[in-house]
C-alpha atoms as a PDB file:
ATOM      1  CA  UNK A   1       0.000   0.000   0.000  1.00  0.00           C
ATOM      2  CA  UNK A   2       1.239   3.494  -1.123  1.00  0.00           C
ATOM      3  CA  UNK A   3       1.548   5.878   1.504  1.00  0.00           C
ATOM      4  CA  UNK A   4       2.023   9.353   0.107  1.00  0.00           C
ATOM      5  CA  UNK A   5       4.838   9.408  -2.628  1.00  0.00           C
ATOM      6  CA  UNK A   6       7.758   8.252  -0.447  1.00  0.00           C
ATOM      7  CA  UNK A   7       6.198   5.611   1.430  1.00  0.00           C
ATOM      8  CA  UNK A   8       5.223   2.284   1.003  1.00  0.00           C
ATOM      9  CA  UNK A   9       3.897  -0.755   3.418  1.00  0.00           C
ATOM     10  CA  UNK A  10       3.400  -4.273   2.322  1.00  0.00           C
ATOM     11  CA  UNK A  11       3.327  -7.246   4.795  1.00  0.00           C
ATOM     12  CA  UNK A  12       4.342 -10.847   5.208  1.00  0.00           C
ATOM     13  CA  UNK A  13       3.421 -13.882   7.119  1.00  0.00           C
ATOM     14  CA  UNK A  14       6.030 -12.628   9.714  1.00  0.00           C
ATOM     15  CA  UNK A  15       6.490  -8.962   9.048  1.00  0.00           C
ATOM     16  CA  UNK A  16       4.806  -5.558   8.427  1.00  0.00           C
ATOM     17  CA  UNK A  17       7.546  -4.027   6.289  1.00  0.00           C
ATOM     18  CA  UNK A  18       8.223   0.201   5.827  1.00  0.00           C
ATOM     19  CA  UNK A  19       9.459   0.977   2.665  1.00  0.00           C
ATOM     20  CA  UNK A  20      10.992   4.443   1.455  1.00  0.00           C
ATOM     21  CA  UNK A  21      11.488   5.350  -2.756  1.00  0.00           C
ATOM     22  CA  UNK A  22      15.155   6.312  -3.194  1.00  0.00           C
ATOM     23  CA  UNK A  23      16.724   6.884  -6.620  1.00  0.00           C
ATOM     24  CA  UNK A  24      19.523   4.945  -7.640  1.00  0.00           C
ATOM     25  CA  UNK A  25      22.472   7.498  -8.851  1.00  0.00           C
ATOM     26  CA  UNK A  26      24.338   5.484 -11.532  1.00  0.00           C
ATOM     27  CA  UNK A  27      20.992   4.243 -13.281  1.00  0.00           C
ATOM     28  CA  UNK A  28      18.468   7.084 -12.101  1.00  0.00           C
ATOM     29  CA  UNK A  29      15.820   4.027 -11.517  1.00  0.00           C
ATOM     30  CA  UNK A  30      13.631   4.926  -8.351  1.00  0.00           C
ATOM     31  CA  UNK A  31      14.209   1.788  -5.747  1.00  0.00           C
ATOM     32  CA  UNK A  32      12.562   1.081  -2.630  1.00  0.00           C
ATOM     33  CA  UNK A  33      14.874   0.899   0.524  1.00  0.00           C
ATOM     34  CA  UNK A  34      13.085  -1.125   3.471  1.00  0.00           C
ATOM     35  CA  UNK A  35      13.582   0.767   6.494  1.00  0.00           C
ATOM     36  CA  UNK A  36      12.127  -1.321   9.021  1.00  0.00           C
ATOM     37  CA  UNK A  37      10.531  -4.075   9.793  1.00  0.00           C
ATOM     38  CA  UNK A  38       7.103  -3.839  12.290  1.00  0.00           C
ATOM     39  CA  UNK A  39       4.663  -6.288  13.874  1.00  0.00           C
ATOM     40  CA  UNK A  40       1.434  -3.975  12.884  1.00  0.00           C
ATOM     41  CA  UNK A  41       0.705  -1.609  10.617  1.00  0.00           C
ATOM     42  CA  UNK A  42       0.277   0.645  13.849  1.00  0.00           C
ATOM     43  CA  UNK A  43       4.076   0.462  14.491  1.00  0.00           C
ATOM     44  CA  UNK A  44       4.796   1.140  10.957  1.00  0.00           C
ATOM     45  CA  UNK A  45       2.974   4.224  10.836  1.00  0.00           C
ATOM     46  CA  UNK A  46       3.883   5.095  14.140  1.00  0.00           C
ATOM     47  CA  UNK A  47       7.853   4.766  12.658  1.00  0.00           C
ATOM     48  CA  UNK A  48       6.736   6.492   9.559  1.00  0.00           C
ATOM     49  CA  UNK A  49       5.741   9.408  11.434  1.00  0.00           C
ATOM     50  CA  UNK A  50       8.944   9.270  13.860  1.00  0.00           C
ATOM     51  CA  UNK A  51      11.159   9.434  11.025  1.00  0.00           C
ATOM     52  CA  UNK A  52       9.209  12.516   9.178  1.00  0.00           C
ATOM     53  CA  UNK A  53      10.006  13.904  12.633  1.00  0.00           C
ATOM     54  CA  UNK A  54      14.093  12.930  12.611  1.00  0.00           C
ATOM     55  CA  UNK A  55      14.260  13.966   8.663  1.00  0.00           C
ATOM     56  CA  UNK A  56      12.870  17.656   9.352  1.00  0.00           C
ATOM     57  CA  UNK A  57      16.809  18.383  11.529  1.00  0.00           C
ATOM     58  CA  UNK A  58      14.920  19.221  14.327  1.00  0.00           C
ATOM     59  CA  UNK A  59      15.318  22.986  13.168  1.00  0.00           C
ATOM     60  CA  UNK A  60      12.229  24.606  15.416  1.00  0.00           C
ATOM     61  CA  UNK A  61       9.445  23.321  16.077  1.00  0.00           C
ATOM     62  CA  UNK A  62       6.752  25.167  13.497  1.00  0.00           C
ATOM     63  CA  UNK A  63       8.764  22.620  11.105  1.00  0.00           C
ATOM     64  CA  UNK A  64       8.292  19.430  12.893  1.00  0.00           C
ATOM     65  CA  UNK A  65       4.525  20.846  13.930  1.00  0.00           C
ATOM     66  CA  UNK A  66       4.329  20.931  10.148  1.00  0.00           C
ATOM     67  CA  UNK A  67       6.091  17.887   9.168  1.00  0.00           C
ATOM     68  CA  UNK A  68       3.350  15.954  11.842  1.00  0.00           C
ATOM     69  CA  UNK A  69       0.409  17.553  10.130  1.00  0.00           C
ATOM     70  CA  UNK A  70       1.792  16.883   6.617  1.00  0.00           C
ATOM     71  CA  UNK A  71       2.239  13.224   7.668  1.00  0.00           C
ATOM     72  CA  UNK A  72      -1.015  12.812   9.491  1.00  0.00           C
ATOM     73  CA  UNK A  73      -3.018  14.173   6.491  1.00  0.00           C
ATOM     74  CA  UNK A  74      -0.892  11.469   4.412  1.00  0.00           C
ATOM     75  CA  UNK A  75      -1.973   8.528   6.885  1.00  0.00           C
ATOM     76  CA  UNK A  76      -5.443   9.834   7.444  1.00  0.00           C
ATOM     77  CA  UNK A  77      -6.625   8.711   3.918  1.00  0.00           C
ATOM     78  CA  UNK A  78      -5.893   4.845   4.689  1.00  0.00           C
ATOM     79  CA  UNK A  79      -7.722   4.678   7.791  1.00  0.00           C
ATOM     80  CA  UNK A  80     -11.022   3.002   7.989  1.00  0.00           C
END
């Protein structure tokens, strides 16, 4: 399941797997990079959200407030 642009979360038998689009320099193919592996979907949004937080620098916090709303309003779509 796409989340946002960025983001993808797909599960296994074992695993709930966070996913993250990178692009590969020498061929300029986008990849996907698995950044962690979860239990729930819960945790992996929960992580998702946690490292929107990290990525922001933790410059002030109007950017992370934004970065949290931006995120939320990406998750908020998927929820039943």
């Amino acid at each position: 399941m796409l989340v946002g642009k960025d983001w993808k979360i797909e599960s296994d038998s074992m695993n709930v797997t966070l996913f993250r689009r990178w692009k590969n320099k020498k061929t300029g193919e986008d990849m996907w990079r698995a950044e962690g592996y979860f239990s729930s979907i819960h945790n992996a949004l929960a992580a998702l959200i946690e490292q929107g937080i990290r990525d922001t620098g933790l410059r002030d916090l109007v950017t992370v407030e934004q970065k949290i709303e931006e995120l939320k309003a990406m998750i908020r779509p998927l929820l039943p």
